[in-house]
Structures are given as C-alpha cells and as structure tokens.
C-alpha atoms as a PDB file:
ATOM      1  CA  UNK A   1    -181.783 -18.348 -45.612  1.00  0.00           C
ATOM      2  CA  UNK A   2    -184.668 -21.005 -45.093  1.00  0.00           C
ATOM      3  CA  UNK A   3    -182.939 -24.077 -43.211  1.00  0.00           C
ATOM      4  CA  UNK A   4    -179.543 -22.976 -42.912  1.00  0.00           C
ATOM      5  CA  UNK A   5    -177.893 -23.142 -38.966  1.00  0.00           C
ATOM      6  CA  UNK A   6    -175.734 -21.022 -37.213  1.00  0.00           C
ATOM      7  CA  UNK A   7    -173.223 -21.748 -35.469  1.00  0.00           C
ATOM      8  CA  UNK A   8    -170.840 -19.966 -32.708  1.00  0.00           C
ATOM      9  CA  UNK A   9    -168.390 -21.572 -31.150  1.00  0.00           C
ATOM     10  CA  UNK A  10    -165.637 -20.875 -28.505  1.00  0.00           C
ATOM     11  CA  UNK A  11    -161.771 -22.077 -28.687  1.00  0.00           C
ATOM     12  CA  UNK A  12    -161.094 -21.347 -25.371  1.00  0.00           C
ATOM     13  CA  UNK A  13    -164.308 -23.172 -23.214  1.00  0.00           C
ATOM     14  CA  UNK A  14    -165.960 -26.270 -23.925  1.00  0.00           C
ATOM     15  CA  UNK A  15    -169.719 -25.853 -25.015  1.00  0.00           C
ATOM     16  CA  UNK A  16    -172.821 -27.962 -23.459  1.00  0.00           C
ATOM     17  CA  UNK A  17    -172.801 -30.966 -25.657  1.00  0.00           C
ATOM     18  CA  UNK A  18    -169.562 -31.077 -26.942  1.00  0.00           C
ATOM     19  CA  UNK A  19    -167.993 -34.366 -26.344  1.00  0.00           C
ATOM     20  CA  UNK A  20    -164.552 -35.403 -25.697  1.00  0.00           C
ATOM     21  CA  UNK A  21    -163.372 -38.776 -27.310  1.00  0.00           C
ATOM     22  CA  UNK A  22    -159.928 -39.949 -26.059  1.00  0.00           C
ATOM     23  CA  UNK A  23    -157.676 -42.443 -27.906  1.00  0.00           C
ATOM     24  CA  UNK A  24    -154.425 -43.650 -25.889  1.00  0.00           C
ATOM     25  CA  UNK A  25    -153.218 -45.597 -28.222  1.00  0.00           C
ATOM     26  CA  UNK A  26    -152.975 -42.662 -30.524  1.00  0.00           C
ATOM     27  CA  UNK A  27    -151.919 -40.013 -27.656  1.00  0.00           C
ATOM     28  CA  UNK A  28    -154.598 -38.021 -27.880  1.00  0.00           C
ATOM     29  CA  UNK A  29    -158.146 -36.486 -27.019  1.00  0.00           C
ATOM     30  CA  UNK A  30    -160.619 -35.247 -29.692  1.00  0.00           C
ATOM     31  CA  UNK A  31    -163.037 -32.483 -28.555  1.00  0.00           C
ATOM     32  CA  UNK A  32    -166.144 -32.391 -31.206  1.00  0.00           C
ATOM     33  CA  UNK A  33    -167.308 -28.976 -32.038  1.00  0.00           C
ATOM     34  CA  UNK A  34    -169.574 -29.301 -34.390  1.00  0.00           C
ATOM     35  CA  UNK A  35    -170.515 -32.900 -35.726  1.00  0.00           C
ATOM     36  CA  UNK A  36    -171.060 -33.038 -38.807  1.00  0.00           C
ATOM     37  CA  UNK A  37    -173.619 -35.130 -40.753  1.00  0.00           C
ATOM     38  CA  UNK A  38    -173.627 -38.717 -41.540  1.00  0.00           C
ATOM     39  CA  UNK A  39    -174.943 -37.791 -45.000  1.00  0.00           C
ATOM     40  CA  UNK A  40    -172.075 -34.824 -45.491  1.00  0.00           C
ATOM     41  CA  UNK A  41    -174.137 -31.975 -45.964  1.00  0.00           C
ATOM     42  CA  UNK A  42    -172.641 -29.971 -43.444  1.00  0.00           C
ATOM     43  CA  UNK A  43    -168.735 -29.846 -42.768  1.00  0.00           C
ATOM     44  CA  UNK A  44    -167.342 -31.404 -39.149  1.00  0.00           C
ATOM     45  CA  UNK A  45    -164.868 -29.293 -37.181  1.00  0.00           C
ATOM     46  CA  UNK A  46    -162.850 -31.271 -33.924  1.00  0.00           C
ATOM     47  CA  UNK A  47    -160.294 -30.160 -31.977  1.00  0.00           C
ATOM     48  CA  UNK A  48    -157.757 -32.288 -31.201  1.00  0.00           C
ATOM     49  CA  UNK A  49    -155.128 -32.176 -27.832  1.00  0.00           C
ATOM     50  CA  UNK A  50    -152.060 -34.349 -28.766  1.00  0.00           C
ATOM     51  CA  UNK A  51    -149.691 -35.621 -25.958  1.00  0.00           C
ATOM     52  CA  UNK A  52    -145.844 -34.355 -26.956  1.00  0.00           C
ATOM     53  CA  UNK A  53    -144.374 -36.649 -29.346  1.00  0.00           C
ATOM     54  CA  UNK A  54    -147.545 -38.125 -30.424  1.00  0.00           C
ATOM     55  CA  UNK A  55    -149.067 -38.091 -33.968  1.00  0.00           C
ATOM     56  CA  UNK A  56    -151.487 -39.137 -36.223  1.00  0.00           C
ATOM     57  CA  UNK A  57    -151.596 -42.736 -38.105  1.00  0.00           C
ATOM     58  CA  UNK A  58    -150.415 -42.592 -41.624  1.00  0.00           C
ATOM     59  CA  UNK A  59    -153.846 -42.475 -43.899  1.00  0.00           C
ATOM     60  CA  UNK A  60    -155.445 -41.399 -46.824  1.00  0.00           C
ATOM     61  CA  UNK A  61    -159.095 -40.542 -46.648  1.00  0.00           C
ATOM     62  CA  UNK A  62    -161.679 -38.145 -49.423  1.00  0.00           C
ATOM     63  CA  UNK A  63    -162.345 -35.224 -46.982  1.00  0.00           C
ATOM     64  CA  UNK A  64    -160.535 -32.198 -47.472  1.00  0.00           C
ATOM     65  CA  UNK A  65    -159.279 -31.254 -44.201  1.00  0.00           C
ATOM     66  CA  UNK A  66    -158.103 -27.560 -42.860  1.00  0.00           C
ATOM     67  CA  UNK A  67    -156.185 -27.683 -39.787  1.00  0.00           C
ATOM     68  CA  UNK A  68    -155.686 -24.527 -37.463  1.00  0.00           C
ATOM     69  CA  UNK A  69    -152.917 -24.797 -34.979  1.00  0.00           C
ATOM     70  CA  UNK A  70    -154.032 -23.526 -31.481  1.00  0.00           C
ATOM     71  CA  UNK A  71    -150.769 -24.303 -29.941  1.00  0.00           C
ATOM     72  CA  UNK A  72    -147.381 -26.226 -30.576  1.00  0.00           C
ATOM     73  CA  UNK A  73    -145.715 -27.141 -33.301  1.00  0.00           C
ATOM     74  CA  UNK A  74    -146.620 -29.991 -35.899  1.00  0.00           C
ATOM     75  CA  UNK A  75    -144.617 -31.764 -38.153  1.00  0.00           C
ATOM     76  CA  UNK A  76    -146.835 -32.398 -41.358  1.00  0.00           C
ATOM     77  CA  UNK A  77    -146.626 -34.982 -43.800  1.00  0.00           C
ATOM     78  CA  UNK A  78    -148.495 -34.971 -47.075  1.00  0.00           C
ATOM     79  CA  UNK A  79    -148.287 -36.958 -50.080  1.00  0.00           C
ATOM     80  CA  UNK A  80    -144.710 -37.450 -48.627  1.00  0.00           C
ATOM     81  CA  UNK A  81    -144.031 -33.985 -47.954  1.00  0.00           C
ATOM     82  CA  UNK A  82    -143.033 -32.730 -45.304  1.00  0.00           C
ATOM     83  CA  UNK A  83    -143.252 -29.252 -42.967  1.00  0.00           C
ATOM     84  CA  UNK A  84    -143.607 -27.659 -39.811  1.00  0.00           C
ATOM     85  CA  UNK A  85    -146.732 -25.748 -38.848  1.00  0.00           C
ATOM     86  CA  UNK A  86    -146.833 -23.872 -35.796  1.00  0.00           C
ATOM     87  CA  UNK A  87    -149.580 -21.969 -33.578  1.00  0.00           C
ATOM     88  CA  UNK A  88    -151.670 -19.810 -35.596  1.00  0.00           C
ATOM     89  CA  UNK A  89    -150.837 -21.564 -38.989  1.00  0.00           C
ATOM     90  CA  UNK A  90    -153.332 -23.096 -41.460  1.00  0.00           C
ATOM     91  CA  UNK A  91    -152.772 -26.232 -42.994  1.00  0.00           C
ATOM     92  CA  UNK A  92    -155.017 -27.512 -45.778  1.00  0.00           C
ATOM     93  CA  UNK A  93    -154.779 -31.305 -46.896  1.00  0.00           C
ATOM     94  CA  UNK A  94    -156.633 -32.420 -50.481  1.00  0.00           C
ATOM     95  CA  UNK A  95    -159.341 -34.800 -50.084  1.00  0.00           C
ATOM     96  CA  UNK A  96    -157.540 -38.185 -51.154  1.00  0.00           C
ATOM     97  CA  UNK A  97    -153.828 -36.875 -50.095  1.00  0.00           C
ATOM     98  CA  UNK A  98    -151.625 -39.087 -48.326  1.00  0.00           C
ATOM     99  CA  UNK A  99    -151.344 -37.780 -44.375  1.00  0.00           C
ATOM    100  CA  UNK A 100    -150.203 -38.077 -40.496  1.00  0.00           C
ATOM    101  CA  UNK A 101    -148.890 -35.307 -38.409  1.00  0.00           C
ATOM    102  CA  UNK A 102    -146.823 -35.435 -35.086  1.00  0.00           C
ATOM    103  CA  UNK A 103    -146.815 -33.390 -32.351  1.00  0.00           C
ATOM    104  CA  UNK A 104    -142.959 -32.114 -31.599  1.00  0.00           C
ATOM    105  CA  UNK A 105    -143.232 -29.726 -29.024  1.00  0.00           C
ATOM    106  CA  UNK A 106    -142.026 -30.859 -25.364  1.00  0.00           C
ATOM    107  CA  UNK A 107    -145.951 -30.433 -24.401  1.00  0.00           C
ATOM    108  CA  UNK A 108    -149.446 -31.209 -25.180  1.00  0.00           C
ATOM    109  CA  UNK A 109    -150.328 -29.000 -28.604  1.00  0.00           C
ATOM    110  CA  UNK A 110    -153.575 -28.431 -29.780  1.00  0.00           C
ATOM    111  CA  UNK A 111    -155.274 -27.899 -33.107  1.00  0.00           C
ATOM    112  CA  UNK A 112    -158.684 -27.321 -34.636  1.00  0.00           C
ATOM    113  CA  UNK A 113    -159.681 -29.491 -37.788  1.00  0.00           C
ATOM    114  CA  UNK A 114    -162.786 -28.754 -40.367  1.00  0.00           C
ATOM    115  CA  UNK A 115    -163.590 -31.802 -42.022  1.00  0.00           C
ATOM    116  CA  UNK A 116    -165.331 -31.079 -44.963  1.00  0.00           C
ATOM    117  CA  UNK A 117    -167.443 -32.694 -46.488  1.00  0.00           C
ATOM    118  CA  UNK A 118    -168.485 -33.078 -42.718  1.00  0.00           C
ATOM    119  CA  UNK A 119    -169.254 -36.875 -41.497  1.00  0.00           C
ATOM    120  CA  UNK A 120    -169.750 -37.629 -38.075  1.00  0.00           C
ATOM    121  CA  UNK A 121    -166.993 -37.145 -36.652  1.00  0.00           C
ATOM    122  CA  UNK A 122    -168.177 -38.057 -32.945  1.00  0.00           C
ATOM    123  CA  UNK A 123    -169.007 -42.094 -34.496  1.00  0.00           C
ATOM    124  CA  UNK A 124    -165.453 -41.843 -36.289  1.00  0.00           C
ATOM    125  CA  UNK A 125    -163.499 -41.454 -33.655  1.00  0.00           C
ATOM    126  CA  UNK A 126    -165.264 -43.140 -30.887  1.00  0.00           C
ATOM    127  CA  UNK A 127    -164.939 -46.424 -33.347  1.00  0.00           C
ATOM    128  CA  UNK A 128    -161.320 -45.754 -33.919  1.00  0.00           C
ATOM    129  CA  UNK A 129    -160.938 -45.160 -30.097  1.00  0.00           C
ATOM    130  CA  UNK A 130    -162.588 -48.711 -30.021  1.00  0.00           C
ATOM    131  CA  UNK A 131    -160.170 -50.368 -33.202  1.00  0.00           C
ATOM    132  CA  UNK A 132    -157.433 -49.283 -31.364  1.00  0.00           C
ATOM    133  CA  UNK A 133    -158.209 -49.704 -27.806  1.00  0.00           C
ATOM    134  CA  UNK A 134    -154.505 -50.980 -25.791  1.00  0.00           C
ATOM    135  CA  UNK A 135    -156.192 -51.804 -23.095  1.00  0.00           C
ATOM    136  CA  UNK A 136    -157.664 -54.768 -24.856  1.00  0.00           C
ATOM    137  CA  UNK A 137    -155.440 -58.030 -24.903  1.00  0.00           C
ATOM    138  CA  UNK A 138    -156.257 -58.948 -28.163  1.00  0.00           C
ATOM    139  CA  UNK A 139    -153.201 -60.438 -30.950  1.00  0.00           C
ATOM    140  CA  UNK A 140    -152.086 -58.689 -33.949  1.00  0.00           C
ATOM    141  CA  UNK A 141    -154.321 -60.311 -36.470  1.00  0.00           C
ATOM    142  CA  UNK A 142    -157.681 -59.463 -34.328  1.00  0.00           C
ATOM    143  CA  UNK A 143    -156.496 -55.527 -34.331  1.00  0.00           C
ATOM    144  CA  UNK A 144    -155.760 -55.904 -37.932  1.00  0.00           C
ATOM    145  CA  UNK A 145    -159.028 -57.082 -38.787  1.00  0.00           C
ATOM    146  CA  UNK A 146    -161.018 -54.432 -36.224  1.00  0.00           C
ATOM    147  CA  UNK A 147    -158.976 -51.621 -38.136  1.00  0.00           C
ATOM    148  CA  UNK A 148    -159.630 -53.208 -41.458  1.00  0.00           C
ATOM    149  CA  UNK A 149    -163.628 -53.398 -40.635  1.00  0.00           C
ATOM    150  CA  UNK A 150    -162.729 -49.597 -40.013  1.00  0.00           C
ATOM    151  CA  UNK A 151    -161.413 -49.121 -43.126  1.00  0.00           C
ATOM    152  CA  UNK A 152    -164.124 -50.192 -45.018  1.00  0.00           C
ATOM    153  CA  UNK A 153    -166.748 -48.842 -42.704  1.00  0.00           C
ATOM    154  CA  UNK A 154    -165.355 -45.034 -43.161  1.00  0.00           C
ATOM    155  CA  UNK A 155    -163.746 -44.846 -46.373  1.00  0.00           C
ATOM    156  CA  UNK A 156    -159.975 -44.382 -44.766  1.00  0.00           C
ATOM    157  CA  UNK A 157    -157.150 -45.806 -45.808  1.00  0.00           C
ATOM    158  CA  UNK A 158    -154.414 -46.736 -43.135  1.00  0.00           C
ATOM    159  CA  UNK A 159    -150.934 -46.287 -44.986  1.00  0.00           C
ATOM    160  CA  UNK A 160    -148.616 -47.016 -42.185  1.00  0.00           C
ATOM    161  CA  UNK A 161    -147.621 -46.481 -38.550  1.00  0.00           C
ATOM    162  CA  UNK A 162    -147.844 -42.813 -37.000  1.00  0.00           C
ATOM    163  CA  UNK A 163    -144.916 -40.029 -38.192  1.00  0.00           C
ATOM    164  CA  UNK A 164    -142.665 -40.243 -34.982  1.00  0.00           C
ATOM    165  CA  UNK A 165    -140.671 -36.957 -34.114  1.00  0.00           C
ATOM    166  CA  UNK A 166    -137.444 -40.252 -34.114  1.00  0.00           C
ATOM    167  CA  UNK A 167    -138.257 -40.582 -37.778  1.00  0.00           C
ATOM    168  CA  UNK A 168    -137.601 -36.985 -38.230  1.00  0.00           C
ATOM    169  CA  UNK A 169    -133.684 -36.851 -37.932  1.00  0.00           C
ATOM    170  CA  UNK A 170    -132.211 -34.203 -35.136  1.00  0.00           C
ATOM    171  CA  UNK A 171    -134.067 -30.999 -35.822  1.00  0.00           C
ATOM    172  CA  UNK A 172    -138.011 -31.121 -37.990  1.00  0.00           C
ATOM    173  CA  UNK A 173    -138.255 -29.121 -41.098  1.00  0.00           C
ATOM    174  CA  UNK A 174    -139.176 -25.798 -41.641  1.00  0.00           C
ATOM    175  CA  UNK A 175    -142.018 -24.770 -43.493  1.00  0.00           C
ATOM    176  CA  UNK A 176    -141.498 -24.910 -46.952  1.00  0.00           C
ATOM    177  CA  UNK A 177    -143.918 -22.896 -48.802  1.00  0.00           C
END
C-alpha cells in the first residue's frame, strides 16, 4: 500500500519519542503513542495513568473514542450512563456522546485510548495541561476564559466537573451490558 505507515507499539516500555504530558489538576499523566494528525487522517492512541480517585472532566467532543483498560477499574459515564470497566475491558464512546470516567481503584490505573478520527493529541493535552494549570494563581473567571479559548480551539465541550468516586454512592456499578 503506497503511503500507508506502520506502526508497532509496546504497552509495557515507553518508545523513543513518545512523550509524557502530565496534568495535576486532573490527576493524571498522558503517555502519547502515536499522535495523530492535525488534519485527522490518521487515528491518535494515548495512554493515560490516573492517580486513584481521579477522573476525567465531564465533556462532549466528535471523536469516537475506544478505551482499553490496562489496569484498575473505571467507573464510566456516558450520555448519563453509567458502568464499571475493569482491566482488559473495551469501552467504546460515540463521537458527540456525553463523557468522564473516574478511576476507583485504591491505586494508580491505567488505560489505552484510540482517538479516532486522530488529532494531535500531544497539542491537546499539553494546552489543557496549560488551561488547567493549579499551580497558577489566577481567579475563577481567568480559568474560565483559558478553558473556554480551549473549547473553541478543539471542538470540546466541557459539561461539568470530573465524575468523583463520592458521587458514586457506597459501592460503583457493575457493568451493565
């Protein structure tokens, strides 16, 4: 096949080039795997390693996305459904579904995400790392506006605060098929 790439990859080492994005206020690391393309022509895949009890922000965004769990257990939710997923599980999320997912094991957890179409994922995150930077003194409305610039920049949608494993009641819910 003239112009098409290969690509090998493995989950347990880091490659030469791979970079690793971290963003505290989010409790967690992002480990790109294979970037993506700003023009989409190619799907993304990232790997992320959440601290326990963290989880995603609540957003809506047109990828598809296909998550892999590599360890843990996540609590999914999806156009306001919710369900475990544990290691080994595959979780696929509709381009322009509702989404967030928390980490509820006692430990760091790990999954692998293909974003597709791909978009580059290494710019994403680094700018989200950057919208939602703690370490920054800034007030409420100057985060608002850096995550609404975001918004608009990467054609997300932030619907709410991240799914806490608090929100969840006393035990998470199985998976419902």
């Amino acid at each position: 096949m003239s112009g098409s790439r290969f690509v090998a990859m493995s989950a347990a080492r880091r490659d030469a080039g791979e970079s690793i994005i971290h963003l505290r206020a989010l409790g967690m690391s992002v480990r790109v795997r294979v970037p993506g393309s700003p023009q989409g022509r190619s799907p993304a895949v990232f790997e992320t390693m959440n601290a326990a009890r963290s989880g995603s922000p609540r957003m809506r965004r047109a990828e598809d996305e296909i998550v892999h769990i590599l360890s843990g257990r996540f609590v999914f939710e999806v156009d306001g459904r919710r369900f475990l997923a544990r290691k080994g599980d595959l979780v696929h999320v509709p381009g322009g579904a509702s989404r967030a997912c928390v980490n509820v094991t006692g430990t760091g957890a790990r999954q692998q995400v293909t974003l597709h179409p791909g978009i580059d994922v290494a710019a994403f995150f680094r700018e989200l790392a950057r919208a939602t930077d703690p370490a920054d003194d800034v007030d409420v409305d100057l985060l608002a506006e850096r995550l609404r610039q975001f918004e608009v920049r990467w054609g997300v949608e932030f619907l709410g605060p991240p799914l806490t494993q608090e929100s969840l009641g006393p035990s998470p819910p199985a998976i419902d098929a």
